[in-house]
C-alpha atoms as a PDB file:
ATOM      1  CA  UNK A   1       4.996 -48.076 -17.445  1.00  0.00           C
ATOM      2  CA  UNK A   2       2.861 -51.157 -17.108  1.00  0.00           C
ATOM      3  CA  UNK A   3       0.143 -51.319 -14.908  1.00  0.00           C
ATOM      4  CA  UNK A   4      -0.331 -55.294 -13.017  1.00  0.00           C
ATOM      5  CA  UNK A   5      -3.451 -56.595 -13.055  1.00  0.00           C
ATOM      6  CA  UNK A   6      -4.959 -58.188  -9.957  1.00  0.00           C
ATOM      7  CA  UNK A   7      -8.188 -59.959  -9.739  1.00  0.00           C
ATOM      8  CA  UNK A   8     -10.758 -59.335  -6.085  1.00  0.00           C
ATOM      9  CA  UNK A   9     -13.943 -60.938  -6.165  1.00  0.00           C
ATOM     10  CA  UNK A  10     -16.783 -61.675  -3.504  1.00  0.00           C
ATOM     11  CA  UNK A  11     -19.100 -64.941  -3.974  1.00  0.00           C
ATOM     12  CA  UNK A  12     -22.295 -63.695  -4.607  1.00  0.00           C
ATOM     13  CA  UNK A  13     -25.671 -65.406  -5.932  1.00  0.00           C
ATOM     14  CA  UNK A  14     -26.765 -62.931  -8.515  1.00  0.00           C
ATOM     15  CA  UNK A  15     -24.565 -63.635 -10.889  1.00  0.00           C
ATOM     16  CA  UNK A  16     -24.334 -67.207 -11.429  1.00  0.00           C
ATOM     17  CA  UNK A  17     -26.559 -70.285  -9.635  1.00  0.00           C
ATOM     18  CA  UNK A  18     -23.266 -71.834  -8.865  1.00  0.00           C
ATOM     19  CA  UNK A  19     -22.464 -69.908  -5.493  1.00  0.00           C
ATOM     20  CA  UNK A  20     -18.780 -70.975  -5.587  1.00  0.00           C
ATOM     21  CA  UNK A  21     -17.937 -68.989  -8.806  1.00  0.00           C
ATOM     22  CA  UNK A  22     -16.690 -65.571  -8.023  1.00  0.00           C
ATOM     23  CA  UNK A  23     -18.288 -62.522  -9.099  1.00  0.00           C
ATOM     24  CA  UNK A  24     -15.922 -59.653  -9.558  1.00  0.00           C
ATOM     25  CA  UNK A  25     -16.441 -56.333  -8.134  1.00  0.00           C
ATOM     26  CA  UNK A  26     -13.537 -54.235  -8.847  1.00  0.00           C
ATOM     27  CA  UNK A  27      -9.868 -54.943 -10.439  1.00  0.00           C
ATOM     28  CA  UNK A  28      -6.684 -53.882  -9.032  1.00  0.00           C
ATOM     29  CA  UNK A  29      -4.238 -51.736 -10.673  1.00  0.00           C
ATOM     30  CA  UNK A  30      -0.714 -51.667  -9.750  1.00  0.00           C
ATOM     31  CA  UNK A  31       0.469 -47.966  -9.584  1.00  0.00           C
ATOM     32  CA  UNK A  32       4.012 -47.876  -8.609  1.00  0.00           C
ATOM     33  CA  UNK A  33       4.172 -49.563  -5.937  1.00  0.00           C
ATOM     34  CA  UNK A  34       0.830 -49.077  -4.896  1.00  0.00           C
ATOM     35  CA  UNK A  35      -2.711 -50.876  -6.045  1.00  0.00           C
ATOM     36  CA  UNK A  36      -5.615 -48.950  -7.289  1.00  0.00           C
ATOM     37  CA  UNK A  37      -9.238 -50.236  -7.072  1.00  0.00           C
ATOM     38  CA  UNK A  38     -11.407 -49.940  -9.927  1.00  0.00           C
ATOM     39  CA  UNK A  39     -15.115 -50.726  -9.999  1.00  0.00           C
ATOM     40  CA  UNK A  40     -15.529 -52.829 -13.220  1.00  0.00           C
ATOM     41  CA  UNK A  41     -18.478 -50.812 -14.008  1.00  0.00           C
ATOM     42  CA  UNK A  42     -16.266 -47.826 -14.875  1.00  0.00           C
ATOM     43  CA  UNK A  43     -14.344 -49.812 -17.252  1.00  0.00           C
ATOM     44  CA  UNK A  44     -15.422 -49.296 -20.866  1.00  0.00           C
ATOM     45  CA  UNK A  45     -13.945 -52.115 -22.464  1.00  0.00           C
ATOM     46  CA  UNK A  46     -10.650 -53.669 -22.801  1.00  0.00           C
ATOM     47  CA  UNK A  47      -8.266 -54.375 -26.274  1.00  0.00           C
ATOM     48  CA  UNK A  48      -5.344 -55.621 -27.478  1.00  0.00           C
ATOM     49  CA  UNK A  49      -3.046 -53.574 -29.623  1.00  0.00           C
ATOM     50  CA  UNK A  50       0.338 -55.138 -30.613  1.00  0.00           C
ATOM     51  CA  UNK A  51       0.566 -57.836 -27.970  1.00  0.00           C
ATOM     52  CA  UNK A  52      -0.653 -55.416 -25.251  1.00  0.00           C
ATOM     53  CA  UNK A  53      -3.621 -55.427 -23.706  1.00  0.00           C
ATOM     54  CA  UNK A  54      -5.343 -51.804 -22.121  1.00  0.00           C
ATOM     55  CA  UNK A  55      -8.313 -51.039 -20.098  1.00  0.00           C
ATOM     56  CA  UNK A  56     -10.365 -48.565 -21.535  1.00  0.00           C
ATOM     57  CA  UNK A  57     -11.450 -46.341 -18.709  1.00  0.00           C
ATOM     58  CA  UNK A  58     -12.797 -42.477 -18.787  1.00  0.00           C
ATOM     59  CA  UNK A  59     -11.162 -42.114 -21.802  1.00  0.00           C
ATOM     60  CA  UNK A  60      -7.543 -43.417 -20.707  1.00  0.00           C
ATOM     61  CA  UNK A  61      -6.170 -46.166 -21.557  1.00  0.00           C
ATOM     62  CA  UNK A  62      -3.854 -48.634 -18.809  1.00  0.00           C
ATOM     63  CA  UNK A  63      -1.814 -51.184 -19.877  1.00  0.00           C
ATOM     64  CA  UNK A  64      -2.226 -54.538 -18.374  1.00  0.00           C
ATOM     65  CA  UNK A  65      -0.376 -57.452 -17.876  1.00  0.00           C
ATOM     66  CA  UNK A  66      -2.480 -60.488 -18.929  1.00  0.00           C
ATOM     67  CA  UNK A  67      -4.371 -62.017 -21.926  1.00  0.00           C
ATOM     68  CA  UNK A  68      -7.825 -60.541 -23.663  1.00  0.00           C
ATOM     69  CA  UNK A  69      -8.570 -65.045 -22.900  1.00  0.00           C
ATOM     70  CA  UNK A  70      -8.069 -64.515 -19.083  1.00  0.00           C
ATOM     71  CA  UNK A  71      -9.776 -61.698 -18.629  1.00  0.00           C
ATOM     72  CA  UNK A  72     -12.775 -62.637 -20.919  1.00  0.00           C
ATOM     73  CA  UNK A  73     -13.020 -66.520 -18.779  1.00  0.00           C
ATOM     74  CA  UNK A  74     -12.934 -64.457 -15.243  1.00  0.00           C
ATOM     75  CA  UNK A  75     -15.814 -61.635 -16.216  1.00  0.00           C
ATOM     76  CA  UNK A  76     -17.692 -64.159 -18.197  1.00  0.00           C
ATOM     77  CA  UNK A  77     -20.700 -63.503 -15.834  1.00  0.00           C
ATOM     78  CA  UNK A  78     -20.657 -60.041 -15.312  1.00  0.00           C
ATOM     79  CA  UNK A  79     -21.716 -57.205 -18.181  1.00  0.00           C
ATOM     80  CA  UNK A  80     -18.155 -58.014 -20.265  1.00  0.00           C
ATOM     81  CA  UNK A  81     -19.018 -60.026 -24.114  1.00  0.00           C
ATOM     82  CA  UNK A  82     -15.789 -60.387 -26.554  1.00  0.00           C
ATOM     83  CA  UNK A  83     -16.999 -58.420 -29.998  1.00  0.00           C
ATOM     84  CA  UNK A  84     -13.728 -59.314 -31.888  1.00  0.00           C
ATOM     85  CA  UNK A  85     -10.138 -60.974 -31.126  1.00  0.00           C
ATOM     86  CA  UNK A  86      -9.479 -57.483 -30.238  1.00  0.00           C
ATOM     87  CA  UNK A  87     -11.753 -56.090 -27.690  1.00  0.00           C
ATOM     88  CA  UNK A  88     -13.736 -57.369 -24.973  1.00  0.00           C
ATOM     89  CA  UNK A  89     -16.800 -54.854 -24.177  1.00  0.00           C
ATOM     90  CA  UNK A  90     -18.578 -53.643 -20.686  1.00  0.00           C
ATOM     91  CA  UNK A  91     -22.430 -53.826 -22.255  1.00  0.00           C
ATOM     92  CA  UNK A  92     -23.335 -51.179 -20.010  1.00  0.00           C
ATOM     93  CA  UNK A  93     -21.251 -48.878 -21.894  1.00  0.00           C
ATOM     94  CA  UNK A  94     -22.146 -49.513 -25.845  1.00  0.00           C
ATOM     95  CA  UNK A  95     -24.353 -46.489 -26.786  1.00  0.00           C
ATOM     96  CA  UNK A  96     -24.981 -47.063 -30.502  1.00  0.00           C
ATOM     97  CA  UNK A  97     -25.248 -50.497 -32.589  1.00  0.00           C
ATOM     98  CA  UNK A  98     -25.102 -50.588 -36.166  1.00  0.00           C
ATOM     99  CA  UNK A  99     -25.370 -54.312 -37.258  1.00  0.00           C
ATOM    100  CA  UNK A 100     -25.391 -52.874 -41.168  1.00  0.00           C
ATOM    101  CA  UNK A 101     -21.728 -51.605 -40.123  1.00  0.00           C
ATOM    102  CA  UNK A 102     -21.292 -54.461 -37.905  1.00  0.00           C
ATOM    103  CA  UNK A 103     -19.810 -51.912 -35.356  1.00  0.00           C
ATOM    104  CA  UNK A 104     -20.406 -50.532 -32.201  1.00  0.00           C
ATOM    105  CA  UNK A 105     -19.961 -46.929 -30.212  1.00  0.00           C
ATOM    106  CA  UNK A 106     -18.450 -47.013 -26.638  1.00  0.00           C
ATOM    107  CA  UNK A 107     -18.023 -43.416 -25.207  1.00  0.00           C
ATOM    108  CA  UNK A 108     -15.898 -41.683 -28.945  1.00  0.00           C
ATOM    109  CA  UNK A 109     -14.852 -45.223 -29.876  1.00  0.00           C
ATOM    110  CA  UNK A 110     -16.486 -47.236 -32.687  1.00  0.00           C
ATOM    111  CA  UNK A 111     -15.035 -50.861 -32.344  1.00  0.00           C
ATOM    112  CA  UNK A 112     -15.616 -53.514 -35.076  1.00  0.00           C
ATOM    113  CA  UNK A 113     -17.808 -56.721 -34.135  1.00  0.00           C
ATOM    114  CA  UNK A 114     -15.883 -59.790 -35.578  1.00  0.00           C
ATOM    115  CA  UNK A 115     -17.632 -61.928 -37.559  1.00  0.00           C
ATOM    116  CA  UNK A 116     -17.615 -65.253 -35.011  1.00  0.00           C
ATOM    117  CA  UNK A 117     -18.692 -62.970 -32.662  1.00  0.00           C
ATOM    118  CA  UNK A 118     -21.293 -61.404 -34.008  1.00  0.00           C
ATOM    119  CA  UNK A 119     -23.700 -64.123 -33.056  1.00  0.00           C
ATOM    120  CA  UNK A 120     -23.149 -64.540 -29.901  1.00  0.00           C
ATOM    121  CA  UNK A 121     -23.443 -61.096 -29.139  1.00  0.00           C
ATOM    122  CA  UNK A 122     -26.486 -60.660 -30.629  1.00  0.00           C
ATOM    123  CA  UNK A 123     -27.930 -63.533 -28.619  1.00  0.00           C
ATOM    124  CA  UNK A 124     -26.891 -61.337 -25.476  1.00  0.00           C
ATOM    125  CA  UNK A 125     -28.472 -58.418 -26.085  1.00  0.00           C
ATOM    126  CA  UNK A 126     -32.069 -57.836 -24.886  1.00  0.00           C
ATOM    127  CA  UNK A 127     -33.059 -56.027 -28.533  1.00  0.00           C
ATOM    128  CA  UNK A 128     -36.959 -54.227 -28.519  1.00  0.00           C
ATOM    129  CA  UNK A 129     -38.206 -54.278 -32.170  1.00  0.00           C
END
């Protein structure tokens, strides 16, 4: 059963200097015939998998019903970075890098950092040598 996804956002300052972005909270699942809030902090990450994309959260995963794109151009200023064409990550969740492997852990999951985005991530981080 697909799960619709539904966008609510407040306008906060934090997140952005331009006040008339929105800043995303929580997404909506639809359930049924019912939505579920989410807090996007309790979202691991998000992938694609055979034209599908799934929201990685608690160790289940919920199909969704837009693009990996969208979803990566509306969280762009919250704690979300694209690692590969396949996954789009919640930085508050990545508990191991290892840029030899060019891979990451999230929760069990070791996901692969794509080459063109490998860069940008990096640049994101705030790494202590």
């Amino acid at each position: 059963q697909a799960i619709e996804l539904t966008l609510q956002y407040q306008f906060t300052e934090h997140n952005n200097a331009n006040t008339d972005f929105p800043s995303y909270e929580h997404l909506f699942f639809k359930i049924g015939s019912i939505y579920k809030s989410i807090a996007l902090d309790k979202i691991s990450y998000f992938y694609a998998n055979e034209g599908v994309v799934y929201a990685k959260i608690k160790g289940r995963n919920y199909p969704i019903t837009t693009s990996l794109k969208n979803l990566e151009h509306k969280l762009k200023y919250r704690h979300f970075i694209r690692i590969h064409k396949k996954y789009l990550v919640n930085l508050d969740h990545i508990q191991l890098i290892n840029p030899c492997e060019n891979a990451i852990n999230v929760g069990e999951d070791t996901l692969s950092i794509g080459y063109i985005y490998r860069k940008p991530f990096f640049e994101k981080l705030e790494i202590f040598k």
